[in-house]
PDB file of N, CA and C in Angstrom:
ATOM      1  N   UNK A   1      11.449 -13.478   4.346  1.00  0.00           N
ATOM      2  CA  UNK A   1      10.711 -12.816   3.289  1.00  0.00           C
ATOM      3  C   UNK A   1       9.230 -12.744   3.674  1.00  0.00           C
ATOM      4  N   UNK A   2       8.463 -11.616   3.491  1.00  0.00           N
ATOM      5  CA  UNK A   2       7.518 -11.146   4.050  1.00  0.00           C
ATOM      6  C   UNK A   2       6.427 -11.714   2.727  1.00  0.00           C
ATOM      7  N   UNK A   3       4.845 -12.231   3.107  1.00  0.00           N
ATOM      8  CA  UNK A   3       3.722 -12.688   2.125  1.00  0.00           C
ATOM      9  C   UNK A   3       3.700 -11.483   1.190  1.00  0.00           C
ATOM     10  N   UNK A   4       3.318 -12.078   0.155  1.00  0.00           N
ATOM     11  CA  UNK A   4       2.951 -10.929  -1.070  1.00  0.00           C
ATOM     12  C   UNK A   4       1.515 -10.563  -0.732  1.00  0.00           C
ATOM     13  N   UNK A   5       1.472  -9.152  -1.072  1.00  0.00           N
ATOM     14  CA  UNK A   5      -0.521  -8.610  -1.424  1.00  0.00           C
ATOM     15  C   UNK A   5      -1.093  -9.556  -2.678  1.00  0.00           C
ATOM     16  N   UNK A   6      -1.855 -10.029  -2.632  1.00  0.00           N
ATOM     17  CA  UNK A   6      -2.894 -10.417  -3.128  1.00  0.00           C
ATOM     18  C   UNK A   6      -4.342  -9.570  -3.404  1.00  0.00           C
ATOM     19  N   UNK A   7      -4.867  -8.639  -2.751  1.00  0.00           N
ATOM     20  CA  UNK A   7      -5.803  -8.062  -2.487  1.00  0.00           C
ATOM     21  C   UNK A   7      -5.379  -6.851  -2.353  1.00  0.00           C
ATOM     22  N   UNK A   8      -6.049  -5.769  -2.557  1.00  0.00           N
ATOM     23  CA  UNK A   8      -5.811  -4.472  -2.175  1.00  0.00           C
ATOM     24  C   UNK A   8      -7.101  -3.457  -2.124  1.00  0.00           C
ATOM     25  N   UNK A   9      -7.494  -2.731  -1.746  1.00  0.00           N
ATOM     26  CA  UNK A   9      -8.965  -2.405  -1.508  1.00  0.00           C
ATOM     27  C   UNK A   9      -8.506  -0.563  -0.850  1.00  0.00           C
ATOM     28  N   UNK A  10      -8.916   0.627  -1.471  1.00  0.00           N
ATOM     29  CA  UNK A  10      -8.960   1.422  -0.881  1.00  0.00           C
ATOM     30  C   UNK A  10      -9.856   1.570   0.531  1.00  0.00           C
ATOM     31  N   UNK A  11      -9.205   2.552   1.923  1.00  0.00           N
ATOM     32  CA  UNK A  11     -10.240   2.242   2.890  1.00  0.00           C
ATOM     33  C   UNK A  11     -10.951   3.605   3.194  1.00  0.00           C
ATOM     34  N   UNK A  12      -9.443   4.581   3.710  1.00  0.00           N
ATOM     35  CA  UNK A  12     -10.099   5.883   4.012  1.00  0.00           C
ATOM     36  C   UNK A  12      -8.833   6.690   3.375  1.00  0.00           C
ATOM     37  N   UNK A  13      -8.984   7.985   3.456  1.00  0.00           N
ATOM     38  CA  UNK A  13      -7.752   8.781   3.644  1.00  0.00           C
ATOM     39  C   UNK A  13      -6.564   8.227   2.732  1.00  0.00           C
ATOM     40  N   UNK A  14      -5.817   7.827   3.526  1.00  0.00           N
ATOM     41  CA  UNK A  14      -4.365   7.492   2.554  1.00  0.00           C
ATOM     42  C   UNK A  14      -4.196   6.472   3.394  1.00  0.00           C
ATOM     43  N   UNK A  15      -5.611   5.234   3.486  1.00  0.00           N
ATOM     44  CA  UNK A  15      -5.333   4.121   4.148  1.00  0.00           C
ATOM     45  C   UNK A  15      -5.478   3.204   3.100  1.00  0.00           C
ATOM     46  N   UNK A  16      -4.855   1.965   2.911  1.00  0.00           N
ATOM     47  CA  UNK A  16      -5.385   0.758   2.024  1.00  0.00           C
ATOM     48  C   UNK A  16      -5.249  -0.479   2.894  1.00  0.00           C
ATOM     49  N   UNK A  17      -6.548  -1.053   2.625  1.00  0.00           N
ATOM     50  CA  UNK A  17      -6.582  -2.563   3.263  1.00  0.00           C
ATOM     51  C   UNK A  17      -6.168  -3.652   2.233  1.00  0.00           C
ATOM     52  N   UNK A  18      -4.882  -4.313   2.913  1.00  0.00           N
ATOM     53  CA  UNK A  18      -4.569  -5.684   2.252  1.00  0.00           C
ATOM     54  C   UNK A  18      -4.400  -6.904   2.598  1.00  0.00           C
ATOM     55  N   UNK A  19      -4.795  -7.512   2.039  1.00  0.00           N
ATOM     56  CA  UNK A  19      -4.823  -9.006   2.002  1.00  0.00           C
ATOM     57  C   UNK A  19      -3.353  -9.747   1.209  1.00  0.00           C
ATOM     58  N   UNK A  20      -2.904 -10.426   2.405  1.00  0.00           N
ATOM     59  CA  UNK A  20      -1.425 -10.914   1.821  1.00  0.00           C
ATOM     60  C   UNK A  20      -1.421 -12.390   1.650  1.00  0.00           C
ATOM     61  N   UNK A  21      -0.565 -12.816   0.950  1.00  0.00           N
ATOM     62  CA  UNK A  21      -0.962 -14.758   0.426  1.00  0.00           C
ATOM     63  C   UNK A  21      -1.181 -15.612   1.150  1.00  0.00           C
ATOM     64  N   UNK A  22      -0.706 -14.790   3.227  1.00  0.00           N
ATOM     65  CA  UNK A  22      -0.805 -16.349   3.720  1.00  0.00           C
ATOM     66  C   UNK A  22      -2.420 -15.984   4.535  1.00  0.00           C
ATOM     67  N   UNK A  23      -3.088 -14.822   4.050  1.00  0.00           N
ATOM     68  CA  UNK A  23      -4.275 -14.682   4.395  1.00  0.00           C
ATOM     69  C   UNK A  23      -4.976 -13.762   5.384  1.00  0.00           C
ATOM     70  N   UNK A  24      -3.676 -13.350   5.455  1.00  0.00           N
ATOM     71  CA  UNK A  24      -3.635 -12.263   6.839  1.00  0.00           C
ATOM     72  C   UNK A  24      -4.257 -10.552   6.008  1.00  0.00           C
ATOM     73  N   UNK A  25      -5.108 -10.005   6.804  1.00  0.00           N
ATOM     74  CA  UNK A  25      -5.246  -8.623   6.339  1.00  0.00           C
ATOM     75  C   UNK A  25      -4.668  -7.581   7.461  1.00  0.00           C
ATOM     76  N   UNK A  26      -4.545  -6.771   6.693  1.00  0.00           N
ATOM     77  CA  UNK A  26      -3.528  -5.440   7.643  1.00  0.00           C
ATOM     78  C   UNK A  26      -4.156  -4.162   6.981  1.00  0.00           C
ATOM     79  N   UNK A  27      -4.245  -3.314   7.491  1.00  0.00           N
ATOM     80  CA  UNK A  27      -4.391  -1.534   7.081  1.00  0.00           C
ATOM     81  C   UNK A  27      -3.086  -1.334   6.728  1.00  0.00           C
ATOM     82  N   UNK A  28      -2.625  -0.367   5.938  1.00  0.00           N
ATOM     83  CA  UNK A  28      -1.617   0.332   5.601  1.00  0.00           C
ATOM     84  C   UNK A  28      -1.905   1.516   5.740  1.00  0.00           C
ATOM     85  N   UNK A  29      -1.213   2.539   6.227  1.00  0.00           N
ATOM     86  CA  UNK A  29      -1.688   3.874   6.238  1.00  0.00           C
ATOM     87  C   UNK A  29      -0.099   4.352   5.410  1.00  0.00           C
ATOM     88  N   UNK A  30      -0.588   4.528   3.919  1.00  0.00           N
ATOM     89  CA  UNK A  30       0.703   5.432   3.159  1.00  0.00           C
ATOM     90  C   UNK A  30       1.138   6.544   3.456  1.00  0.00           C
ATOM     91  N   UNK A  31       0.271   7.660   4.417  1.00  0.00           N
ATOM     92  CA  UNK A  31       0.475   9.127   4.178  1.00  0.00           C
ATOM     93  C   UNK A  31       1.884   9.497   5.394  1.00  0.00           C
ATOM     94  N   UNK A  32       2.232   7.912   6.164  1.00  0.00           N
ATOM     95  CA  UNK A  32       3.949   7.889   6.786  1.00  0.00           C
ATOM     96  C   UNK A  32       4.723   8.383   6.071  1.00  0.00           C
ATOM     97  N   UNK A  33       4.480   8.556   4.725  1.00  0.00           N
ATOM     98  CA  UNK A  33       5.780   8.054   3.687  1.00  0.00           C
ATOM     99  C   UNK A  33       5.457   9.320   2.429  1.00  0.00           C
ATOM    100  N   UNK A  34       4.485  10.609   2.414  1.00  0.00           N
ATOM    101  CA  UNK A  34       3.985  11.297   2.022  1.00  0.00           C
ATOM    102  C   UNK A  34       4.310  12.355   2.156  1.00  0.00           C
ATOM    103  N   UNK A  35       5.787  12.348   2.537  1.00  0.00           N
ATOM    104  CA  UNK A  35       6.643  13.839   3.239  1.00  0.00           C
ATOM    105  C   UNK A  35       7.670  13.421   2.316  1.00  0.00           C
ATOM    106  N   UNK A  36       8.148  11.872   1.457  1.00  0.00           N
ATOM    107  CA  UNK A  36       9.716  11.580   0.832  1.00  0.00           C
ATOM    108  C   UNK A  36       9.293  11.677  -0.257  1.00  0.00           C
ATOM    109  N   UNK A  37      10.044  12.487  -1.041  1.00  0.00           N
ATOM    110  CA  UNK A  37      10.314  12.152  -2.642  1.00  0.00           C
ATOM    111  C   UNK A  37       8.704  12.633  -3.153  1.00  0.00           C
ATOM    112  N   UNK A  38       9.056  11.487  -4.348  1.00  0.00           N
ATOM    113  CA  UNK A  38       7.698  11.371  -5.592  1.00  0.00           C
ATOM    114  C   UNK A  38       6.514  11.306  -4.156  1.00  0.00           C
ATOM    115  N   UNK A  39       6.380  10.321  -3.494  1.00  0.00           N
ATOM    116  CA  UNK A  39       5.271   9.862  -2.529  1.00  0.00           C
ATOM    117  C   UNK A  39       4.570  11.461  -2.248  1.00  0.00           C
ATOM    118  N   UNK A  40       5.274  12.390  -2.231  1.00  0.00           N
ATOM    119  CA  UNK A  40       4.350  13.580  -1.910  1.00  0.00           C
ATOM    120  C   UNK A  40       3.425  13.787  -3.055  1.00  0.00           C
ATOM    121  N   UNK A  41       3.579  13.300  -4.238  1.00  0.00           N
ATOM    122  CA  UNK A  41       2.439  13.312  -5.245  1.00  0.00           C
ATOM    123  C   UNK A  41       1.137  12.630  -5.086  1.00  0.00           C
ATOM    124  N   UNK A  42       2.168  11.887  -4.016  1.00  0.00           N
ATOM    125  CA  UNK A  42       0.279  10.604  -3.448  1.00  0.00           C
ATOM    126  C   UNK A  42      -0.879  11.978  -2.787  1.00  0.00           C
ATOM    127  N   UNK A  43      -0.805  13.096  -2.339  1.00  0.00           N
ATOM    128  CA  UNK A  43      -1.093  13.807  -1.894  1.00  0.00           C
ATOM    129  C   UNK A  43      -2.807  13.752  -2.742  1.00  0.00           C
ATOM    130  N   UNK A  44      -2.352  13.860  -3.781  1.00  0.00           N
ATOM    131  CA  UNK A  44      -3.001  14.075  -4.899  1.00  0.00           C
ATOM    132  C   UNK A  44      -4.361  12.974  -4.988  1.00  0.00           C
ATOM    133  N   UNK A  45      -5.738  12.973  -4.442  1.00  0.00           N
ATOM    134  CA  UNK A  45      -6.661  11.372  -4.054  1.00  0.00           C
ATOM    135  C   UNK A  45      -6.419  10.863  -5.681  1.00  0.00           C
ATOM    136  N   UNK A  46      -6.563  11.355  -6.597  1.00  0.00           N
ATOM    137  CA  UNK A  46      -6.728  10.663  -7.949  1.00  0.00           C
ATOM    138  C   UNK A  46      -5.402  10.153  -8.064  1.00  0.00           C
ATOM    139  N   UNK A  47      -5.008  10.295  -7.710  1.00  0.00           N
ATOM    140  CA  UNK A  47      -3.791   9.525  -8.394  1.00  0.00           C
ATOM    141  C   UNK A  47      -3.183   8.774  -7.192  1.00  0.00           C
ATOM    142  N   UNK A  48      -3.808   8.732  -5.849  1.00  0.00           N
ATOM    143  CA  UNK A  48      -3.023   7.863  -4.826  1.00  0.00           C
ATOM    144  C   UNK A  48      -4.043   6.387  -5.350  1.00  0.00           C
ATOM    145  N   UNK A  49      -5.768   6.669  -5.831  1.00  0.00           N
ATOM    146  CA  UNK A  49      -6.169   5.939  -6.212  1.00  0.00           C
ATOM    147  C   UNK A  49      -5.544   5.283  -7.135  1.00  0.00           C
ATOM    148  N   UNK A  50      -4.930   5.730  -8.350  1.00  0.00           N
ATOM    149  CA  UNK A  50      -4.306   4.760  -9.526  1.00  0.00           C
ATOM    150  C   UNK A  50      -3.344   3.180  -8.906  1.00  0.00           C
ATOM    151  N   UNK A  51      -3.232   2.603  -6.995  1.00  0.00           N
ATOM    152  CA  UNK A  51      -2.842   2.094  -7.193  1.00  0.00           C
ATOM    153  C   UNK A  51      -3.012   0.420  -7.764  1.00  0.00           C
ATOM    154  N   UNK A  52      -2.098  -0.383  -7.870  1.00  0.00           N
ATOM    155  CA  UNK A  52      -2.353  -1.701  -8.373  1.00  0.00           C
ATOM    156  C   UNK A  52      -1.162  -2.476  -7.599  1.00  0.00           C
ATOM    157  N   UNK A  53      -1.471  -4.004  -7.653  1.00  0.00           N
ATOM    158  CA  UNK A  53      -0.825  -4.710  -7.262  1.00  0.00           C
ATOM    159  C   UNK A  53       0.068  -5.300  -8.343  1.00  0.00           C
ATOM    160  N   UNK A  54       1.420  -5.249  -8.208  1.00  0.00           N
ATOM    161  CA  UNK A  54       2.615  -5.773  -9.013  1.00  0.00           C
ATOM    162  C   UNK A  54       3.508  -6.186  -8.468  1.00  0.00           C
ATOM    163  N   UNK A  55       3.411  -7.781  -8.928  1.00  0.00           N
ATOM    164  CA  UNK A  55       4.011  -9.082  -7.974  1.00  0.00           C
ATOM    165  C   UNK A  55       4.259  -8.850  -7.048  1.00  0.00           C
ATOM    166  N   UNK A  56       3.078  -8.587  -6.204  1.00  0.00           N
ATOM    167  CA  UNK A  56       2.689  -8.664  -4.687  1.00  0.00           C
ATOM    168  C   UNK A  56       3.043  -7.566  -3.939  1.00  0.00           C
ATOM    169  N   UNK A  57       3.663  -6.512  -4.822  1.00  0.00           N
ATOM    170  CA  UNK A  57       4.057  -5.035  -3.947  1.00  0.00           C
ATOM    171  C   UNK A  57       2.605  -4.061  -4.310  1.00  0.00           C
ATOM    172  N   UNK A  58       2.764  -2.831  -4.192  1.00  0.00           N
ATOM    173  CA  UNK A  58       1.622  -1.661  -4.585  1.00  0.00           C
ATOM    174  C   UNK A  58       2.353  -1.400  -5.179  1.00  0.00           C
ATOM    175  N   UNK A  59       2.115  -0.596  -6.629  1.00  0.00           N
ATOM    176  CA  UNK A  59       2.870   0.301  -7.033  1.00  0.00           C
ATOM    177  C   UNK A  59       1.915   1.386  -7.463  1.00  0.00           C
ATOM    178  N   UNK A  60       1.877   2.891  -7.902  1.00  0.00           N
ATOM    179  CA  UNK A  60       1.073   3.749  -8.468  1.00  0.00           C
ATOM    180  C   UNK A  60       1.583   4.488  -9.783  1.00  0.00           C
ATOM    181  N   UNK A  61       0.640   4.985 -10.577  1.00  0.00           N
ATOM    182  CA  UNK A  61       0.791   5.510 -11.835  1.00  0.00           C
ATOM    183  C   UNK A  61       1.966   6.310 -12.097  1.00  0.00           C
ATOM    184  N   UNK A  62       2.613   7.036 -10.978  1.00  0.00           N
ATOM    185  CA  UNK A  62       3.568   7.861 -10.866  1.00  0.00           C
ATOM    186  C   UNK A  62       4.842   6.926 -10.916  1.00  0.00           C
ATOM    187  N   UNK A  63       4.686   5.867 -10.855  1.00  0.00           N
ATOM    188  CA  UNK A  63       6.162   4.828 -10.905  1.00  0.00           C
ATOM    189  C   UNK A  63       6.460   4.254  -9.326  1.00  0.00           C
ATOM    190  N   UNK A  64       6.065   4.942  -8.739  1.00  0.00           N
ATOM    191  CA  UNK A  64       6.395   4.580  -7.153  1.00  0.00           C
ATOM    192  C   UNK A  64       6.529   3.563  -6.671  1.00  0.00           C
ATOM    193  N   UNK A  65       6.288   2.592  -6.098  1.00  0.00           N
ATOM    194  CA  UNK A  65       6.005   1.416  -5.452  1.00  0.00           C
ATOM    195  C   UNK A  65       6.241   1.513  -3.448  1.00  0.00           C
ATOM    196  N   UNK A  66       6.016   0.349  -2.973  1.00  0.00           N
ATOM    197  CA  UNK A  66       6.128  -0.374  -1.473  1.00  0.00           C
ATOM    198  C   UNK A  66       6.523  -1.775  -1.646  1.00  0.00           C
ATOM    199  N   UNK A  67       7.187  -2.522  -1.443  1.00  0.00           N
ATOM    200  CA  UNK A  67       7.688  -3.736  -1.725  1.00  0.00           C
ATOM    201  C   UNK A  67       6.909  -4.471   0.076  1.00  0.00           C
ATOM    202  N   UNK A  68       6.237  -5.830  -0.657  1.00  0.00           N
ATOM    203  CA  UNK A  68       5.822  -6.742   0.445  1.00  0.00           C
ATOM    204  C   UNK A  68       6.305  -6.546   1.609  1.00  0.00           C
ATOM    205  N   UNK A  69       7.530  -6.783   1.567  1.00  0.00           N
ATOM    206  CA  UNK A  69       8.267  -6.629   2.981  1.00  0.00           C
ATOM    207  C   UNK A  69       7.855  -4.966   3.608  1.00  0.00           C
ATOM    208  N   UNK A  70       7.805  -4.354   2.954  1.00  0.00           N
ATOM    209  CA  UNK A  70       7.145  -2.821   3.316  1.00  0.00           C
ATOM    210  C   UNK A  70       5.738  -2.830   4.282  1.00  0.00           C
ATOM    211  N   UNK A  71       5.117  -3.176   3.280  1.00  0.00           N
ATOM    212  CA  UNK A  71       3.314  -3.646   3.422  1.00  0.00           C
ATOM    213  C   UNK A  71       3.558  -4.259   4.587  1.00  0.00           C
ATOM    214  N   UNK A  72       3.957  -5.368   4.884  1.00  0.00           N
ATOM    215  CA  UNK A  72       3.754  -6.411   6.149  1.00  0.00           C
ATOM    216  C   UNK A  72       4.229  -5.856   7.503  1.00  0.00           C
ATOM    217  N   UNK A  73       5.408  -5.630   7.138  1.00  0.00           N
ATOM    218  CA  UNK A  73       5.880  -5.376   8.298  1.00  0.00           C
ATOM    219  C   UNK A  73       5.388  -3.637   9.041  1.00  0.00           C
ATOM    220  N   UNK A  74       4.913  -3.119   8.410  1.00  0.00           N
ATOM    221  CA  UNK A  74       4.758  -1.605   8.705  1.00  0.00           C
ATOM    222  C   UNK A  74       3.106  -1.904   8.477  1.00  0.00           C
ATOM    223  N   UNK A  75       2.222  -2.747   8.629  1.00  0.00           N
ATOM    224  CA  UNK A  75       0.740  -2.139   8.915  1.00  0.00           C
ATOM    225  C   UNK A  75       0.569  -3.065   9.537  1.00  0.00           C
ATOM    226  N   UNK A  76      -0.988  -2.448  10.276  1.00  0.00           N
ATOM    227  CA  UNK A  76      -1.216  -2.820  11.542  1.00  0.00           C
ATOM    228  C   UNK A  76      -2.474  -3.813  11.107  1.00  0.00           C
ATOM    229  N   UNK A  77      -2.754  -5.166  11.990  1.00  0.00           N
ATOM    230  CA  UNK A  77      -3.616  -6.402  11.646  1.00  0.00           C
ATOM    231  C   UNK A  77      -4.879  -5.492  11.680  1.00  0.00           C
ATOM    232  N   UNK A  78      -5.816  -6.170  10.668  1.00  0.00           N
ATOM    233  CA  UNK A  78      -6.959  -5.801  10.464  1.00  0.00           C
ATOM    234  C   UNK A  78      -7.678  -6.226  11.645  1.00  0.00           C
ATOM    235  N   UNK A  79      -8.920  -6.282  12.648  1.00  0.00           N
ATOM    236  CA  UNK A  79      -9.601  -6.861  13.596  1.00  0.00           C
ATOM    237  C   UNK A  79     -10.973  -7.242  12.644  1.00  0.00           C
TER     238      UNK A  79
END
């Protein structure tokens, strides 16, 4: 089982920097995942902004989510 987000911080584009429980930060770049489904609504900056952290996944206003194990394993360590 992959650390939960703790932190979440918009960076650029359809990037978000997070901070996960065991302290580690990573980039996420969402716009991988911006061709499936609802996620093409992330398209949209106001509303890719609406996201929040819920028990340790992202989720956005549109209902969407990324589950921890998502986040961790698919972004790359912060330097």
């Amino acid at each position: 089982m992959s650390p939960k987000v703790i932190k979440v911080e918009y960076s650029n584009e359809y990037k978000l920097l997070l901070e996960f429980e065991n302290r580690e930060k990573k980039i996420f770049d969402v716009s991988q995942f911006m061709s499936i489904g609802k996620f093409k609504e992330l398209h949209d900056i106001q509303l890719f902004k609406t996201y929040r952290i819920c028990n340790g996944a992202i989720e956005w206003a549109n209902e969407i989510d990324l589950s921890p194990d998502t986040l961790y394993l698919m972004s790359e360590t912060k330097n």
